[in-house]
C-alpha atoms as a PDB file:
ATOM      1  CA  UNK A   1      22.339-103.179  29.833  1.00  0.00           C
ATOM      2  CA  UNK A   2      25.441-102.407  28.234  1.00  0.00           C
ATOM      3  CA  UNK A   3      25.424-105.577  26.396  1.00  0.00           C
ATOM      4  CA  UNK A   4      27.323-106.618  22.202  1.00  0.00           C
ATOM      5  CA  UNK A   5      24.844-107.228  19.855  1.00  0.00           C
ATOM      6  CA  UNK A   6      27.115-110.843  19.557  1.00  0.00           C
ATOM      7  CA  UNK A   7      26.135-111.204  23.291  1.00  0.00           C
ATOM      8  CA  UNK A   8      22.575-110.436  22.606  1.00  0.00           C
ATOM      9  CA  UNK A   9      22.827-112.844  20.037  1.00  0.00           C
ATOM     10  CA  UNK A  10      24.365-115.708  21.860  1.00  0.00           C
ATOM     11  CA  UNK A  11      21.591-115.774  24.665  1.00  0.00           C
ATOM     12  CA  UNK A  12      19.720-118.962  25.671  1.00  0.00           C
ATOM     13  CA  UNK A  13      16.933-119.559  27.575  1.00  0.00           C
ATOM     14  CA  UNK A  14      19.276-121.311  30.076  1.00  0.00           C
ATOM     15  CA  UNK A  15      21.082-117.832  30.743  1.00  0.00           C
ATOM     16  CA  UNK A  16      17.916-116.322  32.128  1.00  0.00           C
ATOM     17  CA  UNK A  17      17.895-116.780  36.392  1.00  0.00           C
ATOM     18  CA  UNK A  18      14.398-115.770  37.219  1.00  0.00           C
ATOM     19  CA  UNK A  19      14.782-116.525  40.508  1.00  0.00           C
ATOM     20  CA  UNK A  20      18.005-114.153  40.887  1.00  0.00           C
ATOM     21  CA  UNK A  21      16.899-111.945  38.102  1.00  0.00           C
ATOM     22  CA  UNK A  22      20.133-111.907  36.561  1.00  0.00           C
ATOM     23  CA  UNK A  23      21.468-112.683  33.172  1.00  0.00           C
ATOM     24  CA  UNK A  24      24.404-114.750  32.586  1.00  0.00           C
ATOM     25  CA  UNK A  25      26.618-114.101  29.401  1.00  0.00           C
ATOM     26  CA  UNK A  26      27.887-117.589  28.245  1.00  0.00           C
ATOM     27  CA  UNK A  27      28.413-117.090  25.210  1.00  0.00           C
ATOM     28  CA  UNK A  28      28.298-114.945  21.554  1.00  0.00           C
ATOM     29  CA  UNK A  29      26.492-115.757  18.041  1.00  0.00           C
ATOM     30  CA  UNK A  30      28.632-113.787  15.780  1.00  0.00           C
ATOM     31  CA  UNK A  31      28.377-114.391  11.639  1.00  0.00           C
ATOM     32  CA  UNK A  32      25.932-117.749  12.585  1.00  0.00           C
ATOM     33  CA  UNK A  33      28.950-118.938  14.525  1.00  0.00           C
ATOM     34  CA  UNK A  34      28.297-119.474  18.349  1.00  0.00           C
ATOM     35  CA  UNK A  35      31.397-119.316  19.997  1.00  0.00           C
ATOM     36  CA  UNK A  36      33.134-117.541  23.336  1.00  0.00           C
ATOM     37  CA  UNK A  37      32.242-113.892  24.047  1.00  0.00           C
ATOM     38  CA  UNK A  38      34.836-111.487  23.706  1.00  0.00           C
ATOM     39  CA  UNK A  39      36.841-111.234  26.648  1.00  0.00           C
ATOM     40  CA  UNK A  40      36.933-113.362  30.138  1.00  0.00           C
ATOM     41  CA  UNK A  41      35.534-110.204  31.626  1.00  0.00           C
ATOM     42  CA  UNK A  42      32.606-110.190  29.413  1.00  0.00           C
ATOM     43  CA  UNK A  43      31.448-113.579  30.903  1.00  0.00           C
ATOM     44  CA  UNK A  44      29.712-112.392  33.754  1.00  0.00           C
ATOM     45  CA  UNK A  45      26.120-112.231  35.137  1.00  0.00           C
ATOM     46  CA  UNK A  46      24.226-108.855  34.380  1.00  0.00           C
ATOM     47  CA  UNK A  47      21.151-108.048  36.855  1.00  0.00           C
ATOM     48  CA  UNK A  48      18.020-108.055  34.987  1.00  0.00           C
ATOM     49  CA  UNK A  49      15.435-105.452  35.284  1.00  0.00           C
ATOM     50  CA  UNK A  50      12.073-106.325  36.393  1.00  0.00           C
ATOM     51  CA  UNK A  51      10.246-105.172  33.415  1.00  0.00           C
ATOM     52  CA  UNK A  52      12.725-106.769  30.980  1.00  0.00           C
ATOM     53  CA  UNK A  53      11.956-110.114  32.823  1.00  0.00           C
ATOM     54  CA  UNK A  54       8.599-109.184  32.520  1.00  0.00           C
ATOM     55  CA  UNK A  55       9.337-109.050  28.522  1.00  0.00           C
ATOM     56  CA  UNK A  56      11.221-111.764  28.229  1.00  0.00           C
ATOM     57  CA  UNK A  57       8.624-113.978  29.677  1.00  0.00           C
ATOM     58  CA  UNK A  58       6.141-112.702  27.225  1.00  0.00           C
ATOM     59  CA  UNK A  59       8.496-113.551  24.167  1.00  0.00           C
ATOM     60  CA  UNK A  60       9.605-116.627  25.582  1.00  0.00           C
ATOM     61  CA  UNK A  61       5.892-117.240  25.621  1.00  0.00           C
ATOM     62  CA  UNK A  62       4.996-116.221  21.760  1.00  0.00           C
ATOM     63  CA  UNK A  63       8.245-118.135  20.431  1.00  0.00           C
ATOM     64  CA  UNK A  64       8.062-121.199  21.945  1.00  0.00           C
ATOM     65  CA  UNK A  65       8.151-123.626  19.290  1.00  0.00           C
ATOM     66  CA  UNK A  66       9.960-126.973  18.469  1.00  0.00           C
ATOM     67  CA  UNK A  67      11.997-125.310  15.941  1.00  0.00           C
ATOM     68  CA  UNK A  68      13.658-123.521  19.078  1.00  0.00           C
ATOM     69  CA  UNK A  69      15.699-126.661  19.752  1.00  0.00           C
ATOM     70  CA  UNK A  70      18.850-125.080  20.769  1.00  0.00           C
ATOM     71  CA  UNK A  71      17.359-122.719  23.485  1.00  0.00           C
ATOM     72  CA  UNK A  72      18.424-119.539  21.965  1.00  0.00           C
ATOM     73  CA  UNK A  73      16.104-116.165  23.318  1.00  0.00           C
ATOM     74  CA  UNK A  74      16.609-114.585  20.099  1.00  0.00           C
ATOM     75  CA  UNK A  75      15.668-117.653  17.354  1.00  0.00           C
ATOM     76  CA  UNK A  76      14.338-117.038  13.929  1.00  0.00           C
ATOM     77  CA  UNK A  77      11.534-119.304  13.954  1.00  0.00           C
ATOM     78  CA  UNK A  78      11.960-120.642  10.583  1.00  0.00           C
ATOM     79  CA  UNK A  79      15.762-121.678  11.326  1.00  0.00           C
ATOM     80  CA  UNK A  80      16.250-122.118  15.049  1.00  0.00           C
ATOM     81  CA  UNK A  81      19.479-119.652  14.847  1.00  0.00           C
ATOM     82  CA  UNK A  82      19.980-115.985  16.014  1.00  0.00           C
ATOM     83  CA  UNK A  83      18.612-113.144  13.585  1.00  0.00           C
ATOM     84  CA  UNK A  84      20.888-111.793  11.812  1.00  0.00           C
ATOM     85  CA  UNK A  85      21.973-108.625  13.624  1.00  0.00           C
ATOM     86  CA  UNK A  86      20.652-106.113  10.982  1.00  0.00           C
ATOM     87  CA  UNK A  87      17.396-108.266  10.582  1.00  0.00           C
ATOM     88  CA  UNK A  88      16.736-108.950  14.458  1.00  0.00           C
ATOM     89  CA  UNK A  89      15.008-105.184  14.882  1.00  0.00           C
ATOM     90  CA  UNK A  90      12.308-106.122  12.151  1.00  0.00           C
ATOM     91  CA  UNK A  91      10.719-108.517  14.627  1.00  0.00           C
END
């Protein structure tokens, strides 16, 4: 998709249109900060693929958990936050 790891980061369930199958970038997680992404342009909605949705449903699925307060696709389960960039690929 094209997409900054900080955008990756910054996700939240809320972002996800299933009915339009789009993405919408809100927002970045960069250095456990959320905050805007990095240009105007960047906030924009990205179509999302059918298998990705199809992924996304299935983590959404295993990482539900009340820990996962603030929403956020990407949570570490034990804090609630974003991974870590460098750590997010071990999961």
């Amino acid at each position: 998709m094209g997409l900054r790891v900080s955008e990756v980061l910054g996700l939240k369930w809320r972002d996800v249109d299933w009915e339009g199958m789009r993405l919408g970038m809100r927002q970045s997680y960069v250095y456990g900060i959320p905050g805007a992404v990095k240009t105007p342009a960047s906030q924009r909605w990205m179509p999302l693929d059918r298998s990705l949705a199809e992924k996304l449903r299935q983590h959404q699925l295993r990482s539900a958990s009340p820990v996962n307060t603030e929403g956020w696709i990407f949570a570490n389960p034990a804090t609630g936050k974003p991974y870590w960039p460098g750590r997010i690929h071990e999961n």
